[in-house]
C-alpha atoms as a PDB file:
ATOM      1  CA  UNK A   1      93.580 142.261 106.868  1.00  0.00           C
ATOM      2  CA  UNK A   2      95.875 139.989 104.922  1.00  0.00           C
ATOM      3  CA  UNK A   3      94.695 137.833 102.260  1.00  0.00           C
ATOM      4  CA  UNK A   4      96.159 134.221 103.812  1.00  0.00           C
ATOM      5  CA  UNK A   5      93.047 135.609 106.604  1.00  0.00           C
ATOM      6  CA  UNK A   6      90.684 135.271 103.979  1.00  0.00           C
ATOM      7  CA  UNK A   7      91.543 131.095 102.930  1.00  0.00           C
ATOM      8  CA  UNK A   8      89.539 129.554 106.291  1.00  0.00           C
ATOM      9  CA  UNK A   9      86.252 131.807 104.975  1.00  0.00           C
ATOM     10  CA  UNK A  10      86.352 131.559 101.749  1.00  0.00           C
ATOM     11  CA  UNK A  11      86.530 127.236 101.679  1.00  0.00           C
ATOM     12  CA  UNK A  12      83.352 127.803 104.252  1.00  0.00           C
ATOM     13  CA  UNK A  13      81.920 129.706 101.574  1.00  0.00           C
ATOM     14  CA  UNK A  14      82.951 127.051  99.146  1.00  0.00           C
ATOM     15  CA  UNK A  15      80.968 124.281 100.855  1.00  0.00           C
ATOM     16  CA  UNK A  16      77.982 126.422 101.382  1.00  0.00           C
ATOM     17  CA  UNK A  17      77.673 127.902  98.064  1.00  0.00           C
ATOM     18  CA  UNK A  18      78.366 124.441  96.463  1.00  0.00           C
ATOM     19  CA  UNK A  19      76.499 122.167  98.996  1.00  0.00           C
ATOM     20  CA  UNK A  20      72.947 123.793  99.861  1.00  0.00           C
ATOM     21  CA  UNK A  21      72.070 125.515  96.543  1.00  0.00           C
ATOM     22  CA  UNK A  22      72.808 122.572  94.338  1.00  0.00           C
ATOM     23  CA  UNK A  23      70.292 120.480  96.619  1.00  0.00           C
ATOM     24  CA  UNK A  24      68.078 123.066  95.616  1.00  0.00           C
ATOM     25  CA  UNK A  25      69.043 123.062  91.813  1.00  0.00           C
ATOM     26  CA  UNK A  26      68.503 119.542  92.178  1.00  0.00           C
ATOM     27  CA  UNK A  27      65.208 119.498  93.761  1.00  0.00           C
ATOM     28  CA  UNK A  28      63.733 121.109  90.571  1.00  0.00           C
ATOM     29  CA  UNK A  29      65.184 119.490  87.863  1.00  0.00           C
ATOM     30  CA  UNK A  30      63.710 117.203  85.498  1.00  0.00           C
ATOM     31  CA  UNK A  31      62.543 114.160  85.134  1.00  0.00           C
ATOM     32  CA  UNK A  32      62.112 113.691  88.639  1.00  0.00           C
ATOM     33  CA  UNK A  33      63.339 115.290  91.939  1.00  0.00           C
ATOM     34  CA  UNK A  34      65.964 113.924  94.191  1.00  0.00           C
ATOM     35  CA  UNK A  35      64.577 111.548  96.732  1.00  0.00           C
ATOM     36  CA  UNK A  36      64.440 111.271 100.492  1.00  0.00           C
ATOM     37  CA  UNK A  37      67.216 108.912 100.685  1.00  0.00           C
ATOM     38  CA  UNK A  38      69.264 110.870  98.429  1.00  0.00           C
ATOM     39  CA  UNK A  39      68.446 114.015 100.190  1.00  0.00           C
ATOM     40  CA  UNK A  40      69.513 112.420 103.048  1.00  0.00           C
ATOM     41  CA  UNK A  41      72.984 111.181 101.742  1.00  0.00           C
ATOM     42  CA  UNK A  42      74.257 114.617 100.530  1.00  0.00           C
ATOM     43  CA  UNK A  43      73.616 116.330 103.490  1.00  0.00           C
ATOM     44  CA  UNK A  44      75.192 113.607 105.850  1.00  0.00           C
ATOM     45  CA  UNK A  45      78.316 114.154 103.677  1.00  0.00           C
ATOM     46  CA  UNK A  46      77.723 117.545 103.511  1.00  0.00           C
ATOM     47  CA  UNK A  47      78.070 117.701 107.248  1.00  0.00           C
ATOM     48  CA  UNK A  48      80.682 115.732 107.367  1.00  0.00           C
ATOM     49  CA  UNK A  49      82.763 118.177 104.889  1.00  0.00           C
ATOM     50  CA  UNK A  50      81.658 120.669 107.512  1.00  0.00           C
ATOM     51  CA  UNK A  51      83.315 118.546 110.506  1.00  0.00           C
ATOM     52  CA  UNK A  52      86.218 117.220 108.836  1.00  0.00           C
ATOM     53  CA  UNK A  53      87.760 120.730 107.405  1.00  0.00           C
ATOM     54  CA  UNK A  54      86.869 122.480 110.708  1.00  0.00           C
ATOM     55  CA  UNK A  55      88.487 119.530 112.489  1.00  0.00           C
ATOM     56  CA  UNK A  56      91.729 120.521 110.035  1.00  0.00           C
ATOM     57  CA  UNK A  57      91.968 124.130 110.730  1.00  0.00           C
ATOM     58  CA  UNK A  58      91.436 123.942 114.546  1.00  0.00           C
ATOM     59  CA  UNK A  59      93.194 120.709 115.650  1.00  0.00           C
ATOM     60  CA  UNK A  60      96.875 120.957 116.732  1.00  0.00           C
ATOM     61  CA  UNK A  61      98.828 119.345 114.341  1.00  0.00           C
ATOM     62  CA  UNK A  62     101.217 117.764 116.788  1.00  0.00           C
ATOM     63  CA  UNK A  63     104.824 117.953 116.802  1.00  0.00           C
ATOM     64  CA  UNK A  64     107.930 115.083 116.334  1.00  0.00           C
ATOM     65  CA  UNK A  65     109.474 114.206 119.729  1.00  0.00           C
ATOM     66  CA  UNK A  66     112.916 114.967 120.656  1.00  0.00           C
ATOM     67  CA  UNK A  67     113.660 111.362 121.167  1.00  0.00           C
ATOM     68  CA  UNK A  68     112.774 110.361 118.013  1.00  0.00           C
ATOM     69  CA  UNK A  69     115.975 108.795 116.151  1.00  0.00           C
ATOM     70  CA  UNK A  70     116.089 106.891 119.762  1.00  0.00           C
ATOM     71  CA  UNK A  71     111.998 105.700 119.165  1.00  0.00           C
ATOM     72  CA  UNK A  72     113.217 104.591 115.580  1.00  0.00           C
ATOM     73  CA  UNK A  73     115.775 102.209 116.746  1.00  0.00           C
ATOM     74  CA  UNK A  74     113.577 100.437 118.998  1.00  0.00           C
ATOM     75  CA  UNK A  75     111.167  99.968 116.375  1.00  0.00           C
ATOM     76  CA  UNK A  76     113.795  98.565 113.982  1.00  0.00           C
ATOM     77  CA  UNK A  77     113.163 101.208 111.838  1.00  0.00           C
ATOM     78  CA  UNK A  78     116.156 100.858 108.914  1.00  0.00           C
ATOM     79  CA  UNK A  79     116.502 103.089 105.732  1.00  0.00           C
ATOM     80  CA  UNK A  80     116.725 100.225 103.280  1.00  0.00           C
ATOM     81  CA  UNK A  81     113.615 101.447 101.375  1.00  0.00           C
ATOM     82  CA  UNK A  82     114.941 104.920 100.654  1.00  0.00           C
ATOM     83  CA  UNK A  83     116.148 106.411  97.580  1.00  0.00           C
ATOM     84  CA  UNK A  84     119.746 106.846  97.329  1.00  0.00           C
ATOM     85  CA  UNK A  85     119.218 111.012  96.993  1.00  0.00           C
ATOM     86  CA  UNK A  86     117.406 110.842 100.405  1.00  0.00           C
ATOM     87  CA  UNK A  87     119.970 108.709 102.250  1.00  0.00           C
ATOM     88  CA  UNK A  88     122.751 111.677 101.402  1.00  0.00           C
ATOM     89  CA  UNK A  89     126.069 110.319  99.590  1.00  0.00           C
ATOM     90  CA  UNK A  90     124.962 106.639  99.830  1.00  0.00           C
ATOM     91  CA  UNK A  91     125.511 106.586 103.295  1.00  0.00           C
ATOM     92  CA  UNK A  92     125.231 103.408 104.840  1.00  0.00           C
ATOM     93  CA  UNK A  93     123.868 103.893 107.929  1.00  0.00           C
ATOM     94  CA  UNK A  94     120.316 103.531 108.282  1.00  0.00           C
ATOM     95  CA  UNK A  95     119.962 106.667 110.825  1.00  0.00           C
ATOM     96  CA  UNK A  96     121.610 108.992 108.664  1.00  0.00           C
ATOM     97  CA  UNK A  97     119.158 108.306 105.747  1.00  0.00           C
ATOM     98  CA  UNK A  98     116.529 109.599 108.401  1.00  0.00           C
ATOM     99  CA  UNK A  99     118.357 112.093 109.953  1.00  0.00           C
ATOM    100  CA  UNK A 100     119.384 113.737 106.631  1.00  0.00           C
ATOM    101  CA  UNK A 101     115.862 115.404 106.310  1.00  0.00           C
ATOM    102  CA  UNK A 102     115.200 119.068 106.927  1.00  0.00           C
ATOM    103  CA  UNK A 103     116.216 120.801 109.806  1.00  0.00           C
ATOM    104  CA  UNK A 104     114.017 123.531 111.310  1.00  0.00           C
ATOM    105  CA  UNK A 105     117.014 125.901 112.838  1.00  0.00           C
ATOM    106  CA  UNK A 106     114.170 128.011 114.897  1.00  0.00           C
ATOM    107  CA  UNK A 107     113.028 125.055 116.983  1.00  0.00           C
ATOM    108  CA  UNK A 108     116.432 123.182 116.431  1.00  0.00           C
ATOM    109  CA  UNK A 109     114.169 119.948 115.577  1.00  0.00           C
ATOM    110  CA  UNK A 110     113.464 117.661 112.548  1.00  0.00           C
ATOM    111  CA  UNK A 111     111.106 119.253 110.370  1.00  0.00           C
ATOM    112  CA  UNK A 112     108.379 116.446 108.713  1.00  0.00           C
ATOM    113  CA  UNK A 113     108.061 116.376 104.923  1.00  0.00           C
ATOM    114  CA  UNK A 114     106.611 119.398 103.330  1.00  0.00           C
ATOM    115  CA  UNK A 115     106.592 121.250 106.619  1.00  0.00           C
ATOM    116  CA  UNK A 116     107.547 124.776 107.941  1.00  0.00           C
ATOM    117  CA  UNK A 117     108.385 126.509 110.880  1.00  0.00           C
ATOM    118  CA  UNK A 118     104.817 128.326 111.935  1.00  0.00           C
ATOM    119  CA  UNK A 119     104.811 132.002 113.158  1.00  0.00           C
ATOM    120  CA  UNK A 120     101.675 132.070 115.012  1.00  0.00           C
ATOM    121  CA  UNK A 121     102.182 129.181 117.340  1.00  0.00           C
ATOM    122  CA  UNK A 122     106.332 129.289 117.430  1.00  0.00           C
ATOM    123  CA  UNK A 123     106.905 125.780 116.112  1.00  0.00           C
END
């Protein structure tokens, strides 16, 4: 078993271990308990830490269409608001200042910001 296995059940352990015993901490600390109300708040968002980080690890993340420089022009998409570094060699054209991001040579398609090729799902 590799250790990048181990990230999805250790943040599960995360929100357990820091979610449902603190209630309990709570419950018995002085001057007074937590209340119904309150009770009721922390484990609504409780749950919905549950929902939203399962929600991230299963859900398909999508991918950028292969018509995509074409779907920027019709939105009138320009690169005016772009740093000079990201448009290239102070290219004037607004397509090249989007079309000089990273490259992902394995799918031969524009990779987002921060993203990488994935091994598991080939894309």
């Amino acid at each position: 078993m590799e250790i990048s296995q181990l990230a999805v059940p250790s943040v599960y352990f995360l929100i357990f271990f820091l979610g449902y015993p603190s209630q309990w901490l709570l419950m018995h600390l002085e001057p007074q308990p937590l209340t119904r109300n309150e009770l009721l708040v922390s484990n609504v968002l409780l749950v919905l830490i549950w929902i939203t980080y399962t929600r991230a690890v299963f859900v398909d993340p999508g991918r950028i269409p292969r018509d995509w420089a074409q779907r920027l022009g019709e939105l009138g998409v320009t690169g005016e608001g772009m740093e000079e570094e990201e448009k290239g060699e102070g290219e004037g054209n607004s397509f090249a200042a989007v079309k000089s991001r990273k490259w992902c040579r394995k799918c031969d398609a524009a990779k987002p910001p921060r993203a990488h090729h994935c091994k598991e799902c080939k894309r």
